[in-house]
PDB file of N, CA and C in Angstrom:
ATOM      1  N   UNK A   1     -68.897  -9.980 -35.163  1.00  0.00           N
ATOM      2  CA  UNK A   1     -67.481 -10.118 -35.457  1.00  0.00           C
ATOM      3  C   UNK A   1     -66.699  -9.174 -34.547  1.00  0.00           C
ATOM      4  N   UNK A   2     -65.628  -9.843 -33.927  1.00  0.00           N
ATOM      5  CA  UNK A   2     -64.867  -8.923 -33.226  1.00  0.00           C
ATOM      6  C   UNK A   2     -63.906  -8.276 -33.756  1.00  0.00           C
ATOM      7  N   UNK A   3     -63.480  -6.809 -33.424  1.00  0.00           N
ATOM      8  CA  UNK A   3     -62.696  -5.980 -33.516  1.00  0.00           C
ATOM      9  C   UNK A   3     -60.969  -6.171 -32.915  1.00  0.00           C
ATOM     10  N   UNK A   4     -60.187  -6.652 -34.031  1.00  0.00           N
ATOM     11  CA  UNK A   4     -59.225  -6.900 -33.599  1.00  0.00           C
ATOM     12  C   UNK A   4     -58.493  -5.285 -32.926  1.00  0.00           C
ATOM     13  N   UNK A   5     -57.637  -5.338 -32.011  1.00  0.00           N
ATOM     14  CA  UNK A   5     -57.027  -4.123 -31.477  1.00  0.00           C
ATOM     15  C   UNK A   5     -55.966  -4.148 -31.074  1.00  0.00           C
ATOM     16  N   UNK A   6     -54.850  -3.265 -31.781  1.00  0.00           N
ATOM     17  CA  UNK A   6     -53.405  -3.222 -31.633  1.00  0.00           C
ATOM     18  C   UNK A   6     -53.271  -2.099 -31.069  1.00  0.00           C
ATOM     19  N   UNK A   7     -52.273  -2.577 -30.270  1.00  0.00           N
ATOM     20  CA  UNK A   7     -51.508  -1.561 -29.009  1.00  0.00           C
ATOM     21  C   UNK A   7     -49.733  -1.034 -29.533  1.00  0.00           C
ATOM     22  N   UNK A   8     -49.646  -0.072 -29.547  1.00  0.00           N
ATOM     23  CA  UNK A   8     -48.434   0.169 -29.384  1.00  0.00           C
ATOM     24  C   UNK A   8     -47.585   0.882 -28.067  1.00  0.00           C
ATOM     25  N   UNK A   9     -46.299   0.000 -27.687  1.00  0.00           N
ATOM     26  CA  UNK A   9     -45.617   0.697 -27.013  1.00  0.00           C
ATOM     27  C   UNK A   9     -44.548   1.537 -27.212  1.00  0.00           C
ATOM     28  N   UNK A  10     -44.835   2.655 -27.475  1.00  0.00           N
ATOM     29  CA  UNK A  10     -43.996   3.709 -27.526  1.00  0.00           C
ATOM     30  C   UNK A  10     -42.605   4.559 -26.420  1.00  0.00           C
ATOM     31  N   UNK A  11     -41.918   4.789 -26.548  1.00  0.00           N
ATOM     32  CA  UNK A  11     -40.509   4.929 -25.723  1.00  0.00           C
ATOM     33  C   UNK A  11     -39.574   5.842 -26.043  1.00  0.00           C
ATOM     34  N   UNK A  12     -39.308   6.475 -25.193  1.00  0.00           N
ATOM     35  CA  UNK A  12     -37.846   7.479 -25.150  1.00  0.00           C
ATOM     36  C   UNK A  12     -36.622   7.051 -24.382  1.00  0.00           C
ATOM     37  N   UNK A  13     -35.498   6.267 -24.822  1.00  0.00           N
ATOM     38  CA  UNK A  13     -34.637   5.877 -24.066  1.00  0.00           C
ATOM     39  C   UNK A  13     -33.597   6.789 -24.089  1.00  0.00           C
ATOM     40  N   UNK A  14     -33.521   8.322 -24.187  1.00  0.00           N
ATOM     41  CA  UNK A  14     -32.570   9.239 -23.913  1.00  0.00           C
ATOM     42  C   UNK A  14     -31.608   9.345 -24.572  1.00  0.00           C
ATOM     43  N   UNK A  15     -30.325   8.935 -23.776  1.00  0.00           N
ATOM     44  CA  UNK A  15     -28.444   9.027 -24.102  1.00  0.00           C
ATOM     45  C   UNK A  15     -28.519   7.586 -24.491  1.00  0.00           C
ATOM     46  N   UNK A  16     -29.190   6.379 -24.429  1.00  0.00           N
ATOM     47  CA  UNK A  16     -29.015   4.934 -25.521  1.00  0.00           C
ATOM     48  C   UNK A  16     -29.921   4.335 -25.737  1.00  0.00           C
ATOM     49  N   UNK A  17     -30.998   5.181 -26.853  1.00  0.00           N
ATOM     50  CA  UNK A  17     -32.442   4.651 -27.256  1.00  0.00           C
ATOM     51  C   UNK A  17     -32.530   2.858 -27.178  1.00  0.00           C
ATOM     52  N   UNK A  18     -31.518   2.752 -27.763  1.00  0.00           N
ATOM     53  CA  UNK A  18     -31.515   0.891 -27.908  1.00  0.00           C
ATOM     54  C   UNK A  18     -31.493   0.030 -26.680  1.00  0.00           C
ATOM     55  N   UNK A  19     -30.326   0.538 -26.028  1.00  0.00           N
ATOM     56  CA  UNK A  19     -29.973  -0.196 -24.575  1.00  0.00           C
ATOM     57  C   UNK A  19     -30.017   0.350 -23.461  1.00  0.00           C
ATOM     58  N   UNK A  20     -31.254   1.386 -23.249  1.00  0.00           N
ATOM     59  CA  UNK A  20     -31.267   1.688 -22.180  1.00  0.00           C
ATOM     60  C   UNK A  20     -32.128   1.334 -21.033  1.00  0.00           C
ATOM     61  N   UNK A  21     -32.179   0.843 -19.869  1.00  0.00           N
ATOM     62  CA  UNK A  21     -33.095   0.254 -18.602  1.00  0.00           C
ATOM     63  C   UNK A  21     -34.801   0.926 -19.940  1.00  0.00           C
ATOM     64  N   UNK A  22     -34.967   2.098 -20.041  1.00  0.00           N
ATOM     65  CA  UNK A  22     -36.430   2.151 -20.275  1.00  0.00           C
ATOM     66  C   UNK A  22     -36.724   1.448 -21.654  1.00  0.00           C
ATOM     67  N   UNK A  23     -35.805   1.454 -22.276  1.00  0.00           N
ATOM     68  CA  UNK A  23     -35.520   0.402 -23.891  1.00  0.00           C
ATOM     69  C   UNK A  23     -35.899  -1.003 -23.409  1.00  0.00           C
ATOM     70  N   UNK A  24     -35.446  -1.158 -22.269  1.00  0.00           N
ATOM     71  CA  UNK A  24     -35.670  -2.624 -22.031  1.00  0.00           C
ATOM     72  C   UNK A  24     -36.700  -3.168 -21.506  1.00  0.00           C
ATOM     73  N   UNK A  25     -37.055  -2.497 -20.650  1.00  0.00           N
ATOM     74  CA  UNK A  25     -38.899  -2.228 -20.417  1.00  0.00           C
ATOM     75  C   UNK A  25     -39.330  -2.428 -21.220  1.00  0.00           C
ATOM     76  N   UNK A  26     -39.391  -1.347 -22.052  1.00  0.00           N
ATOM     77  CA  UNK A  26     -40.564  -0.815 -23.218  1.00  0.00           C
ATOM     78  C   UNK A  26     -40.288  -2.551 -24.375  1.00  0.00           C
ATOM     79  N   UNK A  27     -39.505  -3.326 -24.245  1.00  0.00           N
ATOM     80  CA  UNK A  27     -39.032  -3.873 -25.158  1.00  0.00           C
ATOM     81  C   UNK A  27     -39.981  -5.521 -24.262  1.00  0.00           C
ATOM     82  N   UNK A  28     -39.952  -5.339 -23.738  1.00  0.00           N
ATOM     83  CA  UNK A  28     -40.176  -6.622 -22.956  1.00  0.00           C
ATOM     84  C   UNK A  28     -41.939  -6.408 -22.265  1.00  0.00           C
ATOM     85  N   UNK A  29     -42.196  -5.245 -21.672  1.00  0.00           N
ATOM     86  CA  UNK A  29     -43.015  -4.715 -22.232  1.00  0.00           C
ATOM     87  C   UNK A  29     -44.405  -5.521 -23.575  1.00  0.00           C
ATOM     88  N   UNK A  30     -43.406  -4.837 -24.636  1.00  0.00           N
ATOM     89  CA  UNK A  30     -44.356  -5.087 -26.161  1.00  0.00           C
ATOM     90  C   UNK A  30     -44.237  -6.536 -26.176  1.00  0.00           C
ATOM     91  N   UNK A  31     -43.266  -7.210 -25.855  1.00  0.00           N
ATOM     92  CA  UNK A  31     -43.248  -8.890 -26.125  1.00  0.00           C
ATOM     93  C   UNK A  31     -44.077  -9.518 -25.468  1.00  0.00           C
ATOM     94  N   UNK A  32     -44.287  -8.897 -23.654  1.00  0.00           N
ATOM     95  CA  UNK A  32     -45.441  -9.632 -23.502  1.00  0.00           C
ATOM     96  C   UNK A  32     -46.967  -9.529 -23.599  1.00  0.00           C
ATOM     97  N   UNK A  33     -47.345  -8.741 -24.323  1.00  0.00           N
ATOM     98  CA  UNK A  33     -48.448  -7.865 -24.420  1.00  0.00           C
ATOM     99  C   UNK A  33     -48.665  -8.087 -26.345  1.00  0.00           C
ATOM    100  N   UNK A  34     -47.180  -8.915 -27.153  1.00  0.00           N
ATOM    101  CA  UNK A  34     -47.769  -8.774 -28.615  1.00  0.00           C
ATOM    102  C   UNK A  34     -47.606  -7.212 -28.723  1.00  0.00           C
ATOM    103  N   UNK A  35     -47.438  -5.954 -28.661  1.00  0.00           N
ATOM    104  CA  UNK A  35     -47.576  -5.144 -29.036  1.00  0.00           C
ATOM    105  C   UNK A  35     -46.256  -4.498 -30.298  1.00  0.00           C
ATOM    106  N   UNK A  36     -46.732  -3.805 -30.755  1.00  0.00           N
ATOM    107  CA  UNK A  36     -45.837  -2.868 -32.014  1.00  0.00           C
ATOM    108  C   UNK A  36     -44.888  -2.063 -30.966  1.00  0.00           C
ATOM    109  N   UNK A  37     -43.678  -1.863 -31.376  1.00  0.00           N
ATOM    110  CA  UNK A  37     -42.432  -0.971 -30.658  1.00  0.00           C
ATOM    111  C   UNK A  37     -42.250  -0.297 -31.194  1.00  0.00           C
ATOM    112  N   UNK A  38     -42.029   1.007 -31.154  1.00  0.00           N
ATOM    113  CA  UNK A  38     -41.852   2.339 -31.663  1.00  0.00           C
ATOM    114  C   UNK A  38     -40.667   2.997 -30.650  1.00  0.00           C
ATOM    115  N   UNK A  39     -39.624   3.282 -31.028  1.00  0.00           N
ATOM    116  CA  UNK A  39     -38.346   4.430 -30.380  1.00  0.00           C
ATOM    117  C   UNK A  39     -39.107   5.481 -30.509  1.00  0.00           C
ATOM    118  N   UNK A  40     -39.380   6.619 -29.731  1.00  0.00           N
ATOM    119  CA  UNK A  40     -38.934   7.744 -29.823  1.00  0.00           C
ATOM    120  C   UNK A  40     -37.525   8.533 -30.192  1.00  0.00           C
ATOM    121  N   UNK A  41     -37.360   9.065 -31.333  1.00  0.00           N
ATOM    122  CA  UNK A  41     -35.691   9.196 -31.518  1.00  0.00           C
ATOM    123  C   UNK A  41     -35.836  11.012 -31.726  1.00  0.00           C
ATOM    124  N   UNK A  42     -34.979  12.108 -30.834  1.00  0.00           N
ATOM    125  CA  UNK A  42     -34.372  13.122 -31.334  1.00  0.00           C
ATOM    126  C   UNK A  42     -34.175  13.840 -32.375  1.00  0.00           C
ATOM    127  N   UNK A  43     -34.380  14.419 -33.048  1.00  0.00           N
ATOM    128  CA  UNK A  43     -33.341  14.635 -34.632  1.00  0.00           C
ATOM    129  C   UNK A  43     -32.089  14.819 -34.182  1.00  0.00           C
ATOM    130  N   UNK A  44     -31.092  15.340 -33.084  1.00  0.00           N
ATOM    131  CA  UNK A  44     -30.353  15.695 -32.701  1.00  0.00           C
ATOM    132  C   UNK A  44     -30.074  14.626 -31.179  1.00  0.00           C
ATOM    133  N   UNK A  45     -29.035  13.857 -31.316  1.00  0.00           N
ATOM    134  CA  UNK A  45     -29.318  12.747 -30.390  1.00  0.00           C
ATOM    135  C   UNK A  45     -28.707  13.223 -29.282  1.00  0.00           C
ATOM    136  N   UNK A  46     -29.224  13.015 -27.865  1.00  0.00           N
ATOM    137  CA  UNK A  46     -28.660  13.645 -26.695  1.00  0.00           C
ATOM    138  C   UNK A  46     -27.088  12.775 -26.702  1.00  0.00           C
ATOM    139  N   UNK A  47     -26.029  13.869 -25.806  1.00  0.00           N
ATOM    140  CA  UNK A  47     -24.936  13.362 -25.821  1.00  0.00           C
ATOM    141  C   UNK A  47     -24.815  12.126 -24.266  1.00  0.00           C
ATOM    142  N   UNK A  48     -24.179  11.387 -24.883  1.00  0.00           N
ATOM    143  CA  UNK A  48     -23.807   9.747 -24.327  1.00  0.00           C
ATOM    144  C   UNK A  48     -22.629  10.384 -22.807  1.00  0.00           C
ATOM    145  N   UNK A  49     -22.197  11.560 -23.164  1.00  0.00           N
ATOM    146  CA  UNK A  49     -21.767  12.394 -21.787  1.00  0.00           C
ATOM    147  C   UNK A  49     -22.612  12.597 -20.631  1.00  0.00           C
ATOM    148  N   UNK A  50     -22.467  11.823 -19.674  1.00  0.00           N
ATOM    149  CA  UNK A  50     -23.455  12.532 -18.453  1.00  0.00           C
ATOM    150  C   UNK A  50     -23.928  13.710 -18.182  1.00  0.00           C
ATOM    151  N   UNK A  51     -23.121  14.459 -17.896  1.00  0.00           N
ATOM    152  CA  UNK A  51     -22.479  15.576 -17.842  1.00  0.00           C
ATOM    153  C   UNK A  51     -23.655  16.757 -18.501  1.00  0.00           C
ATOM    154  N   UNK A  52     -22.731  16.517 -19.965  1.00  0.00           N
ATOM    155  CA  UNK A  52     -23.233  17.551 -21.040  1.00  0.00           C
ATOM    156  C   UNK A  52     -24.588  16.840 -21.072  1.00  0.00           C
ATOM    157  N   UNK A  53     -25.531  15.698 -21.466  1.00  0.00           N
ATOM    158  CA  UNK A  53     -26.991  15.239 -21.458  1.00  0.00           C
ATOM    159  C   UNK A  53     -27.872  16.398 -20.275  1.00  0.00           C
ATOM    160  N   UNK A  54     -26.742  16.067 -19.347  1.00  0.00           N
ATOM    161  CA  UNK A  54     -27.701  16.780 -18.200  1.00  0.00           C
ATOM    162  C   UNK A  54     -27.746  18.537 -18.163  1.00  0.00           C
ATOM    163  N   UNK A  55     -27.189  18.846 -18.718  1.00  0.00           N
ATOM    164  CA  UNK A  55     -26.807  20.205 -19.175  1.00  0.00           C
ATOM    165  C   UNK A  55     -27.878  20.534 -20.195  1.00  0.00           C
ATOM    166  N   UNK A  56     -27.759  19.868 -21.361  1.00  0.00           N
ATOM    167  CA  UNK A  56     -28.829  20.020 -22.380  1.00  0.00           C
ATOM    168  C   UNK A  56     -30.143  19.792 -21.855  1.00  0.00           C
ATOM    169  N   UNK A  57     -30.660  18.483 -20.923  1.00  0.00           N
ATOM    170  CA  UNK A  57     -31.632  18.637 -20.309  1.00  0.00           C
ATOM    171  C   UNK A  57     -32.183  19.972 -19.487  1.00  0.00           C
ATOM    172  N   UNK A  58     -31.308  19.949 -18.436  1.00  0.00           N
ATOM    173  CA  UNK A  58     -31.692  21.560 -17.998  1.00  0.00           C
ATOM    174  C   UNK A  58     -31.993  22.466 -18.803  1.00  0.00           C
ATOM    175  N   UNK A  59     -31.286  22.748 -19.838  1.00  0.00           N
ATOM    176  CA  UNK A  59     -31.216  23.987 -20.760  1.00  0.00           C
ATOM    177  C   UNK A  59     -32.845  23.885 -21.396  1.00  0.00           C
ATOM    178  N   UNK A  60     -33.526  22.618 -21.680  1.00  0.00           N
ATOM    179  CA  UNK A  60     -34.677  22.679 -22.488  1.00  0.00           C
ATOM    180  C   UNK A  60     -35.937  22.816 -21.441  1.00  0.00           C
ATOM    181  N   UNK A  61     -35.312  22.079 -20.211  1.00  0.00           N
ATOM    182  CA  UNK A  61     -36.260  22.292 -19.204  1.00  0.00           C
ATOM    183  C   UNK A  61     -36.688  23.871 -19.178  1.00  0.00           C
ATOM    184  N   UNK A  62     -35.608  24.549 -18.739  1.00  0.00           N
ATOM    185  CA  UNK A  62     -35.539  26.395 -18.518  1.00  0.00           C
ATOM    186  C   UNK A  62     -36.522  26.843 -19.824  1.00  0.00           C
ATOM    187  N   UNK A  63     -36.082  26.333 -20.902  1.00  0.00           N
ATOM    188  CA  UNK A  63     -36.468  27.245 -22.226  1.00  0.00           C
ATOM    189  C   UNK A  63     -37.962  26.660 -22.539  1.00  0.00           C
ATOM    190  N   UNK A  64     -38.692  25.633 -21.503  1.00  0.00           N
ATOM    191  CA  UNK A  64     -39.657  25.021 -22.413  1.00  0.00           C
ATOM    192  C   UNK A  64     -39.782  24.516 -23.092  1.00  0.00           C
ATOM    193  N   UNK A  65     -38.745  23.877 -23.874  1.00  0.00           N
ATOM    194  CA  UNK A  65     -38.277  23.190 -25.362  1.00  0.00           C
ATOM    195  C   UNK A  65     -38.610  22.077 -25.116  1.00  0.00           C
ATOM    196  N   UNK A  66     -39.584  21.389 -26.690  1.00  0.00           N
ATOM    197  CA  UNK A  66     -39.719  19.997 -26.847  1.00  0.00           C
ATOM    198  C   UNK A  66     -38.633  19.813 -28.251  1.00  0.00           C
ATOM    199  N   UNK A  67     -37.672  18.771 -28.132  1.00  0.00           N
ATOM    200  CA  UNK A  67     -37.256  18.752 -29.359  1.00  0.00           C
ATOM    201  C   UNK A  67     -37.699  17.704 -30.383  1.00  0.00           C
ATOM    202  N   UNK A  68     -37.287  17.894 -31.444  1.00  0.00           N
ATOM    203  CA  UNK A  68     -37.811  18.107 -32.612  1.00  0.00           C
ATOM    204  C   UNK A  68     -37.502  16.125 -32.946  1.00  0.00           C
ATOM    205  N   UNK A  69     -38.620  15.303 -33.111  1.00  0.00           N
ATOM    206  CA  UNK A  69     -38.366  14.221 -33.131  1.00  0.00           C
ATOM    207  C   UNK A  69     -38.311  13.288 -34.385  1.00  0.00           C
ATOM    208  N   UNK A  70     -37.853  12.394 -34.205  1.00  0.00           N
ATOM    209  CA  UNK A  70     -37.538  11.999 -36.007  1.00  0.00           C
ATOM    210  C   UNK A  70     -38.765  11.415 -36.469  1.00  0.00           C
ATOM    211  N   UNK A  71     -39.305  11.540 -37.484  1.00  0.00           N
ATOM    212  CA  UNK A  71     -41.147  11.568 -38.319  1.00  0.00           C
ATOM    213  C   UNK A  71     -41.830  10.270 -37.537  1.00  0.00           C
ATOM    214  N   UNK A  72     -42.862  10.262 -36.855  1.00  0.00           N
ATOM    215  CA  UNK A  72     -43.867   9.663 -36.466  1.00  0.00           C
ATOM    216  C   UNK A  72     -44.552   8.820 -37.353  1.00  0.00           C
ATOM    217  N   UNK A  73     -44.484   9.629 -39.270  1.00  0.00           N
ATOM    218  CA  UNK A  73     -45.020   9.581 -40.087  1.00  0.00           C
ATOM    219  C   UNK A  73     -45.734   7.577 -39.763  1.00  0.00           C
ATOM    220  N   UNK A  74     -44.977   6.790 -39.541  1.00  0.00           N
ATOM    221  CA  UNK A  74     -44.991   5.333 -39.531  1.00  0.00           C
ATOM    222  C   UNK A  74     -46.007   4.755 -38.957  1.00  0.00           C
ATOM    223  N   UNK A  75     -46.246   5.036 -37.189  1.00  0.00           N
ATOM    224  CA  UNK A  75     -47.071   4.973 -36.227  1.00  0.00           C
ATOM    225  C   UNK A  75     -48.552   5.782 -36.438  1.00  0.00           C
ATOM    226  N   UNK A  76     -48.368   6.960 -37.005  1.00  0.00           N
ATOM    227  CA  UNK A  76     -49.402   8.042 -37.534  1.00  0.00           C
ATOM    228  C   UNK A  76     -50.185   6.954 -38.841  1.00  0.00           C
ATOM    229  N   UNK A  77     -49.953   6.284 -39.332  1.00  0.00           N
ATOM    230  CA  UNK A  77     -50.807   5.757 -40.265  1.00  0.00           C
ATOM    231  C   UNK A  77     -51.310   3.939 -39.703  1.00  0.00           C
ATOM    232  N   UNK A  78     -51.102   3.509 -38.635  1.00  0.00           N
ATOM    233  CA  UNK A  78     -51.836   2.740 -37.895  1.00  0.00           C
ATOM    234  C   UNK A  78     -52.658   3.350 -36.628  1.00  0.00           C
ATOM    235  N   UNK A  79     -54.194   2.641 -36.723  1.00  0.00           N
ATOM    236  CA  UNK A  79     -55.246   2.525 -35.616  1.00  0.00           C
ATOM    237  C   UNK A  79     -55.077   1.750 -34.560  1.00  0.00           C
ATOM    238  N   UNK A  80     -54.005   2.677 -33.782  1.00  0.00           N
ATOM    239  CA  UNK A  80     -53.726   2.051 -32.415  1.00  0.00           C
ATOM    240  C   UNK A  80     -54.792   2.193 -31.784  1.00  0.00           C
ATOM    241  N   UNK A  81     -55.380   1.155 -31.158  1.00  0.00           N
ATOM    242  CA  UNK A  81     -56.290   0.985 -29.719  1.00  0.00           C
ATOM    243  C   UNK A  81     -56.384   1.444 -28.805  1.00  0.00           C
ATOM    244  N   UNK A  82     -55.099   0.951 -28.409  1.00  0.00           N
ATOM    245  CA  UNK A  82     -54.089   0.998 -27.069  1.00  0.00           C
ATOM    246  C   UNK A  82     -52.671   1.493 -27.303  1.00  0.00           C
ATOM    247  N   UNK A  83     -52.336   3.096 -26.629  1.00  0.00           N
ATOM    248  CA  UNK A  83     -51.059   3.347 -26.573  1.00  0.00           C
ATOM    249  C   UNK A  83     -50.319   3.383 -25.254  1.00  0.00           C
ATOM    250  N   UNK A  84     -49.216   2.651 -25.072  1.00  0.00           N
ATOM    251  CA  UNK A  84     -48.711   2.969 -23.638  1.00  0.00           C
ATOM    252  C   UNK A  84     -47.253   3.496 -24.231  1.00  0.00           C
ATOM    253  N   UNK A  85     -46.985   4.714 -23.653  1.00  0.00           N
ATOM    254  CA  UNK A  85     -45.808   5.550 -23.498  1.00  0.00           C
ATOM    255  C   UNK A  85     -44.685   5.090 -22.348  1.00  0.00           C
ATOM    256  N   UNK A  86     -43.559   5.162 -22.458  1.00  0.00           N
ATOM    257  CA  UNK A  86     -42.983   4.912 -21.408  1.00  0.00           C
ATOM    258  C   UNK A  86     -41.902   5.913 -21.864  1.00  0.00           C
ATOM    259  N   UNK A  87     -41.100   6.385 -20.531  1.00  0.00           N
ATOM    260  CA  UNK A  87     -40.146   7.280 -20.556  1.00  0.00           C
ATOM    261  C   UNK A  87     -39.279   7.205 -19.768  1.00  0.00           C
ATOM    262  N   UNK A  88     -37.942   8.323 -19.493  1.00  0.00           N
ATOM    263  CA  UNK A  88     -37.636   7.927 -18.450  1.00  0.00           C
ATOM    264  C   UNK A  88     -37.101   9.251 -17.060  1.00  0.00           C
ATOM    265  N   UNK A  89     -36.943   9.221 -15.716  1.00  0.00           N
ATOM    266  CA  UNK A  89     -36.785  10.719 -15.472  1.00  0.00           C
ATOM    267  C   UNK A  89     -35.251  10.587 -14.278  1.00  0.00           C
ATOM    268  N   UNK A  90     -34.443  10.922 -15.240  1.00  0.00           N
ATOM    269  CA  UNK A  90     -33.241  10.878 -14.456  1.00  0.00           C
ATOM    270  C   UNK A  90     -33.098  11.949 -13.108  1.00  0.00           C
ATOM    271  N   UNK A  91     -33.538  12.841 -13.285  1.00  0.00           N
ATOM    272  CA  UNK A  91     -33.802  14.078 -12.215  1.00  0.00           C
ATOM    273  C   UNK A  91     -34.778  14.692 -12.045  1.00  0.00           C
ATOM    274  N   UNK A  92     -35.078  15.975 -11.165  1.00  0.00           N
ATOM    275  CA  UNK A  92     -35.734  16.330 -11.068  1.00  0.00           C
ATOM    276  C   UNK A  92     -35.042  17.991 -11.021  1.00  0.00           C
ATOM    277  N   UNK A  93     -35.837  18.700 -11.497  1.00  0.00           N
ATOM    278  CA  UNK A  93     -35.241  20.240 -11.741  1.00  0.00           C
ATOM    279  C   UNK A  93     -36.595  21.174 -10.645  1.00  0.00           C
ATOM    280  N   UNK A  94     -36.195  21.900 -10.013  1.00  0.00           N
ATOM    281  CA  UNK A  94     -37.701  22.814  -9.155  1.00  0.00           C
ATOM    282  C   UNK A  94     -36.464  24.405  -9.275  1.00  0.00           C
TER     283      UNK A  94
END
């Protein structure tokens, strides 16, 4: 008997989790592959300001900071197979 195996694609779409280029990936992505979609979401949602996003980015870059994300709890109680992450990298900081 074979082992059925579910994949989830998991995602951080930044300043517009829903509609953003990596949202839409990750979204199209899981459709063609059948897979489970999971947001990565913030507790504290980056600001929709260019500007200030990129500010706060830097600031966590400098400090090392991962922030604090809203409960996994959901994804944590399915036997994913297969996980593919997708993200996205507006800059680069050196």
């Amino acid at each position: 008997m074979e082992t059925l195996q579910k994949t989830l694609v998991a995602y951080f779409g930044g300043q517009d989790p829903q509609n953003s280029t990596v949202a839409k990936v990750a979204k199209e992505l899981a459709e063609l592959t059948g897979a489970d979609l999971y947001s990565i979401l913030p507790v504290e949602s980056y600001s929709k300001n260019e500007q200030q996003c990129i500010e706060q980015a830097l600031k966590e870059i400098k400090e090392n900071a991962r922030p604090t994300i809203v409960g996994p709890q959901a994804v944590d109680k399915v036997d994913f197979s297969n996980r593919l992450c997708h993200s996205f990298l507006f800059f680069s900081h050196k």
